[in-house]
N, C-alpha and C. Protein backbone atom coordinates (compact mmCIF):
# COMPACT_ATOMS: atom_id res chain seq x y z
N UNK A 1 -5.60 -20.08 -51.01
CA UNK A 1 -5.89 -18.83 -50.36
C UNK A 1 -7.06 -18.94 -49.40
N UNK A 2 -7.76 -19.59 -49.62
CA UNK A 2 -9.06 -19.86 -48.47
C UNK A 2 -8.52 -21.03 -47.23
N UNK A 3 -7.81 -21.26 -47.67
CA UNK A 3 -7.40 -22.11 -46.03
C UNK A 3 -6.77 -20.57 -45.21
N UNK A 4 -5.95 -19.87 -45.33
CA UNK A 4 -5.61 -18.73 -44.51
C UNK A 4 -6.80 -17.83 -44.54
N UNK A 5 -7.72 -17.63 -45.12
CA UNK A 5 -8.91 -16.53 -44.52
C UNK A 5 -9.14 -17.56 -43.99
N UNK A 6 -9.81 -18.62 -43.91
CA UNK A 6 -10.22 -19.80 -42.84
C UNK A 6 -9.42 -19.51 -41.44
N UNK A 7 -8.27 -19.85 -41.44
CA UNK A 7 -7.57 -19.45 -40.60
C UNK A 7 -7.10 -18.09 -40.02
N UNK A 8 -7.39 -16.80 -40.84
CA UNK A 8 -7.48 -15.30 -40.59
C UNK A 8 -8.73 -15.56 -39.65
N UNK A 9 -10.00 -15.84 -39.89
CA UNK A 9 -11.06 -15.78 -39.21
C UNK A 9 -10.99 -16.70 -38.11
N UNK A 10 -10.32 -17.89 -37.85
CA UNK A 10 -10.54 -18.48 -37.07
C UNK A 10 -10.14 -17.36 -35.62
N UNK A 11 -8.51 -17.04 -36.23
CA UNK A 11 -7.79 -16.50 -35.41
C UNK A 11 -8.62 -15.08 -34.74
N UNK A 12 -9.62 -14.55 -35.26
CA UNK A 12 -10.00 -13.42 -35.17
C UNK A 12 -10.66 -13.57 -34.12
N UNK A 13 -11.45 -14.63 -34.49
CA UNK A 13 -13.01 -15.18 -33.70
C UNK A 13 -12.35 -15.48 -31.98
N UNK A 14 -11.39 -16.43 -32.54
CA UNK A 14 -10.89 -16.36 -30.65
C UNK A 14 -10.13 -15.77 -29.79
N UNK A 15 -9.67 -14.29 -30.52
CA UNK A 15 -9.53 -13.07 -30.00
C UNK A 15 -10.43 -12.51 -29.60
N UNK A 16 -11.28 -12.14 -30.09
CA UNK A 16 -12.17 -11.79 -29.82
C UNK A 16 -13.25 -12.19 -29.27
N UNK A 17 -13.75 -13.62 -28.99
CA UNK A 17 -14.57 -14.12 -28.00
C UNK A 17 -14.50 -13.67 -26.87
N UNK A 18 -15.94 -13.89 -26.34
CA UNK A 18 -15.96 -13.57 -24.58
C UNK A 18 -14.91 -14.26 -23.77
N UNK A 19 -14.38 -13.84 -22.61
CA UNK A 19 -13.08 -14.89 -21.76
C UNK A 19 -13.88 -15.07 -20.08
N UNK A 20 -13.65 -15.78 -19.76
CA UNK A 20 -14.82 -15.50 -18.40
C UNK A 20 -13.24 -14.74 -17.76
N UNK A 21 -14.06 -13.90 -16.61
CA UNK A 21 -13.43 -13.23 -15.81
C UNK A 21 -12.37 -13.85 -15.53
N UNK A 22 -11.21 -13.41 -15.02
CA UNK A 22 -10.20 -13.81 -13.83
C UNK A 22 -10.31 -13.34 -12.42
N UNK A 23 -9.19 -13.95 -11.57
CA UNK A 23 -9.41 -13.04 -10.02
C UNK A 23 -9.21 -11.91 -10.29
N UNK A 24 -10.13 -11.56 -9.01
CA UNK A 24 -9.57 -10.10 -8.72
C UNK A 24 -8.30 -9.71 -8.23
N UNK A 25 -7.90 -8.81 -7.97
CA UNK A 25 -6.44 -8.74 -7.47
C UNK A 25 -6.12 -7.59 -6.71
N UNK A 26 -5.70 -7.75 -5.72
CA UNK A 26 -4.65 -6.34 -4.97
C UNK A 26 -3.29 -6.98 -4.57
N UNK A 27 -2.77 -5.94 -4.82
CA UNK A 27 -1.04 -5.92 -4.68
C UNK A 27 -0.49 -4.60 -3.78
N UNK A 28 -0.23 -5.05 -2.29
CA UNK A 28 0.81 -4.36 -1.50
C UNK A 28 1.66 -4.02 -1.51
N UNK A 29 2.54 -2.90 -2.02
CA UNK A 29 3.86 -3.26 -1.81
C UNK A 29 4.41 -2.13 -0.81
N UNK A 30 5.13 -2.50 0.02
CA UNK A 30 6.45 -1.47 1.48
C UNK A 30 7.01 -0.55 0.62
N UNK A 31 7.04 0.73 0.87
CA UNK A 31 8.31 1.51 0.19
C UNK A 31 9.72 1.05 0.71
N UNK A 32 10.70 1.01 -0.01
CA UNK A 32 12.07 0.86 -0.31
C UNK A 32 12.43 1.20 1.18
N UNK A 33 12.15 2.52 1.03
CA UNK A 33 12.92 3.27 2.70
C UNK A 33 12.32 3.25 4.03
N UNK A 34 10.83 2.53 3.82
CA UNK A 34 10.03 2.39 5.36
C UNK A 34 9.60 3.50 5.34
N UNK A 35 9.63 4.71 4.88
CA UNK A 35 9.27 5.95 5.73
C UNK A 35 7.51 6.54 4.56
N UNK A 36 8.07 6.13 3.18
CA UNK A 36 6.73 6.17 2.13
C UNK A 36 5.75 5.73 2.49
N UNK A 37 4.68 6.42 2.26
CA UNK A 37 3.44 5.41 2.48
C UNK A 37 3.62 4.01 1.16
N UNK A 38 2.77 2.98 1.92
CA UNK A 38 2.36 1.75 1.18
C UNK A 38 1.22 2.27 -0.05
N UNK A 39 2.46 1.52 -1.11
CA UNK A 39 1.44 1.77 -2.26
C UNK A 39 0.30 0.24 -2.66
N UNK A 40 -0.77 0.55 -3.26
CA UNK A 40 -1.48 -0.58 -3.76
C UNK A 40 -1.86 -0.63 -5.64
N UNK A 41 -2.18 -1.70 -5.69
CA UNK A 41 -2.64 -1.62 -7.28
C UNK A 41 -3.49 -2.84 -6.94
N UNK A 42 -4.89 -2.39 -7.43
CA UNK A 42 -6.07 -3.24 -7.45
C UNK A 42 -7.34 -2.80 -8.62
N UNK A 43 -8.12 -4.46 -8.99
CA UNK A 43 -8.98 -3.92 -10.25
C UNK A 43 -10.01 -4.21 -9.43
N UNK A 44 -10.61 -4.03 -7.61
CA UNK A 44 -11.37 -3.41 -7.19
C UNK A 44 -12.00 -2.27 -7.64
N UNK A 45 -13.35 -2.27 -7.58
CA UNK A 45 -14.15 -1.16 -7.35
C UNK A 45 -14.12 -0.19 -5.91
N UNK A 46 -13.50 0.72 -6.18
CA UNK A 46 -13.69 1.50 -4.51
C UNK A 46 -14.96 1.96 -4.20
N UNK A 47 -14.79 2.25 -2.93
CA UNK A 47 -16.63 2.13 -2.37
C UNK A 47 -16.17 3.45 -1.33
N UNK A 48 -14.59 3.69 -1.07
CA UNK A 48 -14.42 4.65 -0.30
C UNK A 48 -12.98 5.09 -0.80
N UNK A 49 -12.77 6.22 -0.12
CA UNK A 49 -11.58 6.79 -0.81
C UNK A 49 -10.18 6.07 -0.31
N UNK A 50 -8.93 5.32 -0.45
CA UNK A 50 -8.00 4.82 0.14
C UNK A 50 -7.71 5.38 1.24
N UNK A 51 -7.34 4.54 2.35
CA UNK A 51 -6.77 5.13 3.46
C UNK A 51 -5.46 4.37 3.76
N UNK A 52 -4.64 5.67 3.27
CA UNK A 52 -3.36 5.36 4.00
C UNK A 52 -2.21 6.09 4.77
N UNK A 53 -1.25 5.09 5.45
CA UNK A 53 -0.11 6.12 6.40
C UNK A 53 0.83 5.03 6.61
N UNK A 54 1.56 5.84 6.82
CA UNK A 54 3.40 4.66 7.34
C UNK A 54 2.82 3.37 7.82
N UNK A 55 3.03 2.14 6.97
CA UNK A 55 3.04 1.38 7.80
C UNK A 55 1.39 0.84 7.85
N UNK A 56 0.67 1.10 7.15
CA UNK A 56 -0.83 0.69 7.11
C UNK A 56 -1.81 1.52 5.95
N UNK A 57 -2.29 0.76 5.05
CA UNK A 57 -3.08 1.05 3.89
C UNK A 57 -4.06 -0.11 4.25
N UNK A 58 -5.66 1.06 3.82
CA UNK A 58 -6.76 0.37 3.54
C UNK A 58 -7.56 0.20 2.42
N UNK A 59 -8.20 -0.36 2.26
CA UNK A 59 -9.07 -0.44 0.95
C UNK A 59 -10.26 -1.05 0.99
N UNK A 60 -11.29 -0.13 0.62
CA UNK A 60 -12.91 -0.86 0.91
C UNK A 60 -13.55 -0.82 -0.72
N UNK A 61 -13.96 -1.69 -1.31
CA UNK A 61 -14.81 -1.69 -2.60
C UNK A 61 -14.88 -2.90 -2.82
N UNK A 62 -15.75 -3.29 -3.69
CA UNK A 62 -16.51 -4.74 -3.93
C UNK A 62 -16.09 -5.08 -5.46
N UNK A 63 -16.13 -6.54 -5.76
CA UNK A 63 -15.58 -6.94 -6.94
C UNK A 63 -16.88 -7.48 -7.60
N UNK A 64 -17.31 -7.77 -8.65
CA UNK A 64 -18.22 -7.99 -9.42
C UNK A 64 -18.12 -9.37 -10.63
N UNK A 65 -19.01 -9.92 -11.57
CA UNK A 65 -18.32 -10.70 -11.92
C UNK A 65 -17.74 -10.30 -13.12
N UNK A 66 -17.74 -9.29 -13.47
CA UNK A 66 -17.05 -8.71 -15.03
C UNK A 66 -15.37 -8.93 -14.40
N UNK A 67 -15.69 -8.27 -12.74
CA UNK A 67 -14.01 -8.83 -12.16
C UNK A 67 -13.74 -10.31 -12.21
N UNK A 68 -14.45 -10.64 -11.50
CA UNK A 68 -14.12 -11.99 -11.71
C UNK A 68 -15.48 -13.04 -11.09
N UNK A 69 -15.45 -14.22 -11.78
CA UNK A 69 -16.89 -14.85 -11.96
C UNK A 69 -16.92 -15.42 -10.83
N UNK A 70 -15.93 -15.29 -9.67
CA UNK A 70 -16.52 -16.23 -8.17
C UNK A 70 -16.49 -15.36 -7.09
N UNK A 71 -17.70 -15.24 -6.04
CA UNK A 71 -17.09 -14.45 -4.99
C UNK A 71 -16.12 -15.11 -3.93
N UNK A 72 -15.59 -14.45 -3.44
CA UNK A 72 -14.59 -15.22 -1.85
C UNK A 72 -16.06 -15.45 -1.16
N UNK A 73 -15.68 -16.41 0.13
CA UNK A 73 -16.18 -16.74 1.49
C UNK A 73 -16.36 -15.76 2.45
N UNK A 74 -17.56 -15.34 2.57
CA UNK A 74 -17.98 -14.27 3.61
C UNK A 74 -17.03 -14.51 4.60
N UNK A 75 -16.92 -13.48 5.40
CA UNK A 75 -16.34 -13.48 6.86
C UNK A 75 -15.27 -12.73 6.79
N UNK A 76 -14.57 -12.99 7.92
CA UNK A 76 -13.53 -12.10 8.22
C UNK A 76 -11.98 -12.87 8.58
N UNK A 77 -10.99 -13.04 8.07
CA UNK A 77 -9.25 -13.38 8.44
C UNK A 77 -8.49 -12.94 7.95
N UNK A 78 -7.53 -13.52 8.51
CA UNK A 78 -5.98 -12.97 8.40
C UNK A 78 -4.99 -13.62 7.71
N UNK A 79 -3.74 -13.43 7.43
CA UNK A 79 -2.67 -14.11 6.69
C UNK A 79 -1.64 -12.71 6.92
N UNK A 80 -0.18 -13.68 7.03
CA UNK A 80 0.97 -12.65 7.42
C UNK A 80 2.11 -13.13 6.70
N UNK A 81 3.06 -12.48 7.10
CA UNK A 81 4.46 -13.14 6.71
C UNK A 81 5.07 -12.92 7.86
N UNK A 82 5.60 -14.11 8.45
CA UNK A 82 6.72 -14.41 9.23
C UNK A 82 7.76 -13.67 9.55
N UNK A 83 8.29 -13.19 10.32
CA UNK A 83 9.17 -12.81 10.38
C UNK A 83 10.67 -14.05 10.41
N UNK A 84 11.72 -13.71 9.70
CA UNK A 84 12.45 -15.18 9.06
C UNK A 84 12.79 -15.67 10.55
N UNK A 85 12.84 -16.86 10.80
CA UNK A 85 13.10 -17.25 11.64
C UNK A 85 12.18 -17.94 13.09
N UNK A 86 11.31 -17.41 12.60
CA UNK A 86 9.75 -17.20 13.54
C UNK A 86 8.61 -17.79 13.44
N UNK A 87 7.95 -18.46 14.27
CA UNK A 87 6.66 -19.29 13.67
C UNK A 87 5.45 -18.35 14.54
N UNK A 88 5.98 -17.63 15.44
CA UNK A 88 4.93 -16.43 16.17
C UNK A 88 5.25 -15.34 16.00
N UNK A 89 5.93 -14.61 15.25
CA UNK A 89 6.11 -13.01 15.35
C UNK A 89 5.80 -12.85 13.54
N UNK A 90 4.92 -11.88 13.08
CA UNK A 90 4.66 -11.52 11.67
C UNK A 90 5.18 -10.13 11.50
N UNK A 91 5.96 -9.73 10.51
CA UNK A 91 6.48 -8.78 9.86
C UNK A 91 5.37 -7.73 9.50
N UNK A 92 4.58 -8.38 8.65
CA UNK A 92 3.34 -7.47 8.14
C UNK A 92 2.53 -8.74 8.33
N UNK A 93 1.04 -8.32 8.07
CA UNK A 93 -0.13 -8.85 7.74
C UNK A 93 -1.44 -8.33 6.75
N UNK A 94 -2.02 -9.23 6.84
CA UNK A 94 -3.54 -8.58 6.30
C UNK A 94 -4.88 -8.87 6.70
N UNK A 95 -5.67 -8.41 7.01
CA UNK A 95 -6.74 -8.29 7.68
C UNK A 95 -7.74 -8.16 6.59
N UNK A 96 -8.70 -9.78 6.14
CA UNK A 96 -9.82 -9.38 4.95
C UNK A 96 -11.11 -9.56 5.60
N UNK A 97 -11.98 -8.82 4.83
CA UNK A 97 -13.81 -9.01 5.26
C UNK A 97 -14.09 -9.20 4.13
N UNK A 98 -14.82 -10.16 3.70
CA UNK A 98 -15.57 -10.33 2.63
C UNK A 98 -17.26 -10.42 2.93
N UNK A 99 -18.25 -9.59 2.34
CA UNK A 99 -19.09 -9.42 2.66
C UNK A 99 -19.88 -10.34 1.97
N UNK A 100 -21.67 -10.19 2.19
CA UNK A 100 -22.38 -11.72 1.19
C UNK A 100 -22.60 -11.15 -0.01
N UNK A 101 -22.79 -11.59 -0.53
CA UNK A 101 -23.28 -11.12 -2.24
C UNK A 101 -24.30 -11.05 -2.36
N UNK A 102 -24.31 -9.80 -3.52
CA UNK A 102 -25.55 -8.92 -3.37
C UNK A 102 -25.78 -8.73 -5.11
N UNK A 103 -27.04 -8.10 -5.03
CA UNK A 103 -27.43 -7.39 -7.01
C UNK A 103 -27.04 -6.05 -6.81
N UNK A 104 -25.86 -5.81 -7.52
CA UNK A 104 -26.15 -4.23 -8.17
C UNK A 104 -26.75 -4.26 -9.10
N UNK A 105 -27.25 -2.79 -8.97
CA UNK A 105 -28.56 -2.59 -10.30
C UNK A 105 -27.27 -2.30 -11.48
N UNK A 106 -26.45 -2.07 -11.39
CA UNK A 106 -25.30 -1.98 -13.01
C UNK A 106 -24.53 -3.27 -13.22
N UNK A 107 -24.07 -3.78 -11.80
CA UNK A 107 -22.75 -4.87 -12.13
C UNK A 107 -23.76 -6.15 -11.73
N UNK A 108 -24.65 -6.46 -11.57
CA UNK A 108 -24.82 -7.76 -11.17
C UNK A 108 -24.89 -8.28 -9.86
N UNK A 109 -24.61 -9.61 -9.76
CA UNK A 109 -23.77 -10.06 -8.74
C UNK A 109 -22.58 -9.36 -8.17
N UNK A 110 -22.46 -8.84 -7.30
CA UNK A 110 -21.09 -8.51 -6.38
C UNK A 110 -20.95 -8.75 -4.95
N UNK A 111 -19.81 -8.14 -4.22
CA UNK A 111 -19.70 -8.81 -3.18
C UNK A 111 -18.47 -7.33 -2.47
N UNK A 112 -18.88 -6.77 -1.34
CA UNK A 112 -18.28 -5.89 -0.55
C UNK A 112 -17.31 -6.67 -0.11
N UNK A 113 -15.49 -6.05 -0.06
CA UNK A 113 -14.24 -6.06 0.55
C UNK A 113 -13.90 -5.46 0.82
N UNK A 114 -13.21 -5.20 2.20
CA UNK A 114 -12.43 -4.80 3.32
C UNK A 114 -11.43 -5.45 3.54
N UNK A 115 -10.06 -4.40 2.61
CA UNK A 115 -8.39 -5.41 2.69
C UNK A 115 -7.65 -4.10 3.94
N UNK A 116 -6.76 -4.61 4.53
CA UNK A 116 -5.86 -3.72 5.41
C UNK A 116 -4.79 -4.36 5.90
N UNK A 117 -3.56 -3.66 5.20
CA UNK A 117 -2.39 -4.32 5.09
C UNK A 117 -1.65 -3.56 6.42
N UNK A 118 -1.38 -4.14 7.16
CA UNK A 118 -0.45 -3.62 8.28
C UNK A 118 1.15 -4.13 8.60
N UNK A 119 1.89 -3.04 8.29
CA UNK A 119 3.22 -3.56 8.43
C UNK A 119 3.95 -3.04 9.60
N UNK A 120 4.51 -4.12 10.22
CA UNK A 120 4.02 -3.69 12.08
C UNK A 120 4.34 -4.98 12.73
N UNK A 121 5.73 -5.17 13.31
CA UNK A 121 5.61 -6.57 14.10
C UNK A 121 4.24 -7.61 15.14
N UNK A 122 4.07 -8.46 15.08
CA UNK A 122 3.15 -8.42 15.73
C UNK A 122 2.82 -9.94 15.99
N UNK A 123 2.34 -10.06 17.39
CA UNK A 123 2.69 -12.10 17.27
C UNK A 123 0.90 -11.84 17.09
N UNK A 124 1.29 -13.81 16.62
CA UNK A 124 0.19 -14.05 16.04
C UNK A 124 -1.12 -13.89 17.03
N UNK A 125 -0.87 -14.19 17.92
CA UNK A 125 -1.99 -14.08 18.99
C UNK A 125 -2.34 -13.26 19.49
N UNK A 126 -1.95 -11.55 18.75
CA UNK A 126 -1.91 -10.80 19.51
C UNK A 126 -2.64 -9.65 18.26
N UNK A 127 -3.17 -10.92 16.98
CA UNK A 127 -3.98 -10.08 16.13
C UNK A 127 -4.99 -9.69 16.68
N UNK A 128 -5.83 -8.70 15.70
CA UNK A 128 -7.21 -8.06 16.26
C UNK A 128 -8.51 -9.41 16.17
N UNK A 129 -9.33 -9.50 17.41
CA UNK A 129 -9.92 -10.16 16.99
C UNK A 129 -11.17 -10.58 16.29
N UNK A 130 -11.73 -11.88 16.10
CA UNK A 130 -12.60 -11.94 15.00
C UNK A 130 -12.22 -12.33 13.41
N UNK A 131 -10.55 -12.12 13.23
CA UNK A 131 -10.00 -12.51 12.13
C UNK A 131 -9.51 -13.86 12.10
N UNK A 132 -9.91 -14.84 11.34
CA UNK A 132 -9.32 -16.34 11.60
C UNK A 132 -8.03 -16.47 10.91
N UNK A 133 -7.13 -16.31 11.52
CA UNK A 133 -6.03 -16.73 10.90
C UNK A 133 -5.64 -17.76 9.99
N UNK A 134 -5.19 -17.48 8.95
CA UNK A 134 -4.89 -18.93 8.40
C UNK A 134 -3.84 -19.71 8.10
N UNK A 135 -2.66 -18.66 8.16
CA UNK A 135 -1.40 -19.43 7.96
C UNK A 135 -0.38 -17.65 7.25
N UNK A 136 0.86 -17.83 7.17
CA UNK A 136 1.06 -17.33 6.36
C UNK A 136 2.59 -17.87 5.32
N UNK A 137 3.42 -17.12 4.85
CA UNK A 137 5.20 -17.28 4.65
C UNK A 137 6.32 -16.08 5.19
N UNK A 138 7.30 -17.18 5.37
CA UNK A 138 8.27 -16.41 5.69
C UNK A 138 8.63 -15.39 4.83
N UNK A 139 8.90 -14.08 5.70
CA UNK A 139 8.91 -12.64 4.88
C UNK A 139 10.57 -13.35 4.18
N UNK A 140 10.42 -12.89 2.91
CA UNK A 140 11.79 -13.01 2.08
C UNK A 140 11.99 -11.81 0.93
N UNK A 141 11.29 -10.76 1.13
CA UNK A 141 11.78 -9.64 0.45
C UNK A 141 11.02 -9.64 -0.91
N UNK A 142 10.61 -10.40 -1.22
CA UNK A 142 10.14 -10.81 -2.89
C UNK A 142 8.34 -10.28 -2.99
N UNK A 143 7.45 -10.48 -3.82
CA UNK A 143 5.95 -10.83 -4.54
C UNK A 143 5.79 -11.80 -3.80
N UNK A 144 5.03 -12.06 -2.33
CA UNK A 144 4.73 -13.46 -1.98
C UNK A 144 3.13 -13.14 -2.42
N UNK A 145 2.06 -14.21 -2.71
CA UNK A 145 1.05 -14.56 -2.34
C UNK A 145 0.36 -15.13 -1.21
N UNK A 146 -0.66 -14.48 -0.87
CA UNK A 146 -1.11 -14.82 0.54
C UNK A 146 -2.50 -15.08 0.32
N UNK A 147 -2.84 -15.56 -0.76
CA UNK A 147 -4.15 -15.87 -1.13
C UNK A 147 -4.81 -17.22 -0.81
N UNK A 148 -4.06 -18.39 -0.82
CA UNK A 148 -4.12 -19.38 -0.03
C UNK A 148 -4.42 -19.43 1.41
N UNK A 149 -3.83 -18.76 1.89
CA UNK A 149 -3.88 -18.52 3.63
C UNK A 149 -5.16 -17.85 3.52
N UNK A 150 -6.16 -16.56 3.15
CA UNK A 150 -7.12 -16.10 3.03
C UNK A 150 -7.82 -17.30 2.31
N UNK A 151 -8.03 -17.71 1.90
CA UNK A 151 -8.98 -19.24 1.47
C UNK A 151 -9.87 -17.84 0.28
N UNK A 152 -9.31 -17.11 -0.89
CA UNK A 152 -9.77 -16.64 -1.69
C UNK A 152 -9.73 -17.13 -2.80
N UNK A 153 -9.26 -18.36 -3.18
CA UNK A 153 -8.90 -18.92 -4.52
C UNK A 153 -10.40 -20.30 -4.62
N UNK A 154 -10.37 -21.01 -5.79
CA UNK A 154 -9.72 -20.25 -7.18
C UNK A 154 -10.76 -19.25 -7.55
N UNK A 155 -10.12 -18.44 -8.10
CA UNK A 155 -10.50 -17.04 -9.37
C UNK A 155 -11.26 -16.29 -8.18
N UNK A 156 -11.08 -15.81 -6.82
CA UNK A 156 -11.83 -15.18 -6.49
C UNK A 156 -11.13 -13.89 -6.30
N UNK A 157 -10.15 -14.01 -5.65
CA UNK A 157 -9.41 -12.69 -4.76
C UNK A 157 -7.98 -12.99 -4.70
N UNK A 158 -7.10 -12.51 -5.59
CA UNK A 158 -5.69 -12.47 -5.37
C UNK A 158 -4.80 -11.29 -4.93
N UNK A 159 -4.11 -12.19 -3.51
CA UNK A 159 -3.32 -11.02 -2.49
C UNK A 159 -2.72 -11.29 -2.05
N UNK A 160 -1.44 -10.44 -2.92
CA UNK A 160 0.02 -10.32 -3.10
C UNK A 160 0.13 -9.08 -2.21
N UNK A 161 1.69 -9.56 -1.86
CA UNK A 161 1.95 -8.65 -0.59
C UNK A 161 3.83 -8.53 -1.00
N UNK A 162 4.38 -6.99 -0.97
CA UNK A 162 5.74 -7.30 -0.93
C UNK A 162 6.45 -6.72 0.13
N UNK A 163 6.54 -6.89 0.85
CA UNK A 163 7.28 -6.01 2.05
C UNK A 163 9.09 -6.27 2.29
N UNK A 164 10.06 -5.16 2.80
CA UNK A 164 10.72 -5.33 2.63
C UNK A 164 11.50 -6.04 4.02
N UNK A 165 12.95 -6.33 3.69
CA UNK A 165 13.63 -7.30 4.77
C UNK A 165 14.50 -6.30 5.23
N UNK A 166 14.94 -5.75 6.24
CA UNK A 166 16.44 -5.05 6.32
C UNK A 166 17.33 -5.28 6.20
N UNK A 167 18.45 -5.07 5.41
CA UNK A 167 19.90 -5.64 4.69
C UNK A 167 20.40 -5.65 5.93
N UNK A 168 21.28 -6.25 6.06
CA UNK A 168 22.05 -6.72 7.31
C UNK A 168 23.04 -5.29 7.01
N UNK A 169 23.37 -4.88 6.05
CA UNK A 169 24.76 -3.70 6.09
C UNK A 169 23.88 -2.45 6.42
N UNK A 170 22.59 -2.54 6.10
CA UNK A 170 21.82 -1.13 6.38
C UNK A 170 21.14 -1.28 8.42
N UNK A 171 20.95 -2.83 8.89
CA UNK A 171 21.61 -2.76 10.11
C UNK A 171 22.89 -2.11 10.82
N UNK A 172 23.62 -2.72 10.33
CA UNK A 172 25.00 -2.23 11.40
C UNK A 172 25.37 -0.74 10.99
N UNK A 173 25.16 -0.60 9.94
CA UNK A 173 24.95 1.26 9.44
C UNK A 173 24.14 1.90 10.80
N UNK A 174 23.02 1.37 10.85
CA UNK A 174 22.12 2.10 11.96
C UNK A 174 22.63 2.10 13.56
N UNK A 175 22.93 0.37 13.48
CA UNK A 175 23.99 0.26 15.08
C UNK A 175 24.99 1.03 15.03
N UNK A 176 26.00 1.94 14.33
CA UNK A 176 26.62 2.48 14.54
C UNK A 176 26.47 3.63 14.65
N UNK A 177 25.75 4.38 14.22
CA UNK A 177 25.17 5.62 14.17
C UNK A 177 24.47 5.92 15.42
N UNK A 178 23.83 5.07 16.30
CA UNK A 178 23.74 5.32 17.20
C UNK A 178 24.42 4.99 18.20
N UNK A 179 25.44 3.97 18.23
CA UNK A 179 26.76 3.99 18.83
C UNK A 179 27.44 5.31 18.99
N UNK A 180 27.30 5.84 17.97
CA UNK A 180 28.40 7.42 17.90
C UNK A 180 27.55 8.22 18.65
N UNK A 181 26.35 8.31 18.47
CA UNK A 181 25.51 9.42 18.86
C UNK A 181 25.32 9.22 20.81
N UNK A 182 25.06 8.11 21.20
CA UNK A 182 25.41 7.90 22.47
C UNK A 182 26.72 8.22 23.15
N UNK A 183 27.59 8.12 22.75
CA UNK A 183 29.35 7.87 22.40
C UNK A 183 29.19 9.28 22.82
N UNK A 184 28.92 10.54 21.82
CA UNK A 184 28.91 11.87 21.47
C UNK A 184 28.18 12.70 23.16
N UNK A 185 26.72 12.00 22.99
CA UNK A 185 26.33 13.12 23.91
C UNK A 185 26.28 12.63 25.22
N UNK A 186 27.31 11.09 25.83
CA UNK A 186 28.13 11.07 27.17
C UNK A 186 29.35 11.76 26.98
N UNK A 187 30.09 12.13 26.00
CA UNK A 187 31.38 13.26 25.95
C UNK A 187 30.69 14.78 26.76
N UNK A 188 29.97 14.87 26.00
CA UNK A 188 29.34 16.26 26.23
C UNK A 188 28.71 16.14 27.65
N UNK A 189 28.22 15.12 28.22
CA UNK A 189 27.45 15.62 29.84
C UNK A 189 28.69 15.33 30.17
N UNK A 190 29.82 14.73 29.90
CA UNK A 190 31.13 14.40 30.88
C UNK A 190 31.63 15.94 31.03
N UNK A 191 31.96 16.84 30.21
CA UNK A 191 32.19 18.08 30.01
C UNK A 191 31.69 18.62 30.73
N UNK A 192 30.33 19.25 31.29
CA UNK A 192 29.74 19.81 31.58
C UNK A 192 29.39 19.62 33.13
């Protein structure tokens, strides 16, 4: 019977031990229909209230090390996803600032971020500038990570991005619809 309380306690003890932090994290994701605003989920601290609209969400607050025990690299870049097929045109992107690290008088060590996800064709050279680009992946509809391309790893800043692809049948749905609708109102000036 004392080898299992041995082992009851062992098990207890390393449940319950301290764990050092992990990254921090924000997660983008496109609404389904394009027309929703972009939702986020992040264990950021906000520093301002979210700003968002069709097609572009922001987020300003600083991570600490209870978030996670490393800060990112000051400065300011970018990372996108491709549009498929494309080595210059991006589907969406993201635009980060990481500020220097500082003492809060509650959290410690922390460090001010500025994320802004823009979903919005856009060639690469034709980002805003001051952001160093770093690379990104081809948009494929899925959870990509773009945390590599932001040079936020390891354990500093993880940013996931999901944006969507247009189904090829929800294309030609749209080409036709406006096929008809052109179609429709040359009937009507022919009439008239």
């Amino acid at each position: 019977m004392g080898r299992w309380l041995r082992l009851a306690v062992l098990l207890i003890a390393v449940t319950l031990a301290p764990r050092p932090a992990s990254a921090a994290f924000i997660t983008f994701t496109e609404a389904a229909n394009g027309v929703d605003p972009i939702s986020v989920l992040t264990n950021l601290v906000p520093t301002a209230p979210f700003f968002a609209t069709v097609g572009f969400f922001e987020v300003q607050g600083f991570h600490h090390q209870g978030i996670s025990d490393f800060p990112i690299v000051p400065g300011s870049r970018s990372a996108g996803l491709f549009k498929p097929g494309s080595s210059t045109i991006l589907t969406d992107y993201v635009l980060l600032t990481g500020g220097e690290v500082f003492v809060d008088a509650i959290f410690g060590l922390s460090q001010n971020i500025t994320i802004r996800f823009v979903s919005q064709e856009t060639l690469v050279s034709a980002l805003p500038g001051g952001f160093t680009f770093g690379g990104g992946l081809t948009l494929d509809g899925t959870l990509q990570d773009l945390s590599p391309f932001l040079d936020t790893l390891p354990e500093g800043l993880r940013v996931t991005v999901q944006a969507n692809v247009p189904e090829p049948a929800s294309l030609v749905l749209l080409a036709t619809g406006l096929g008809l609708l052109v179609k429709t109102s040359r009937r009507r000036a022919a009439r008239v």
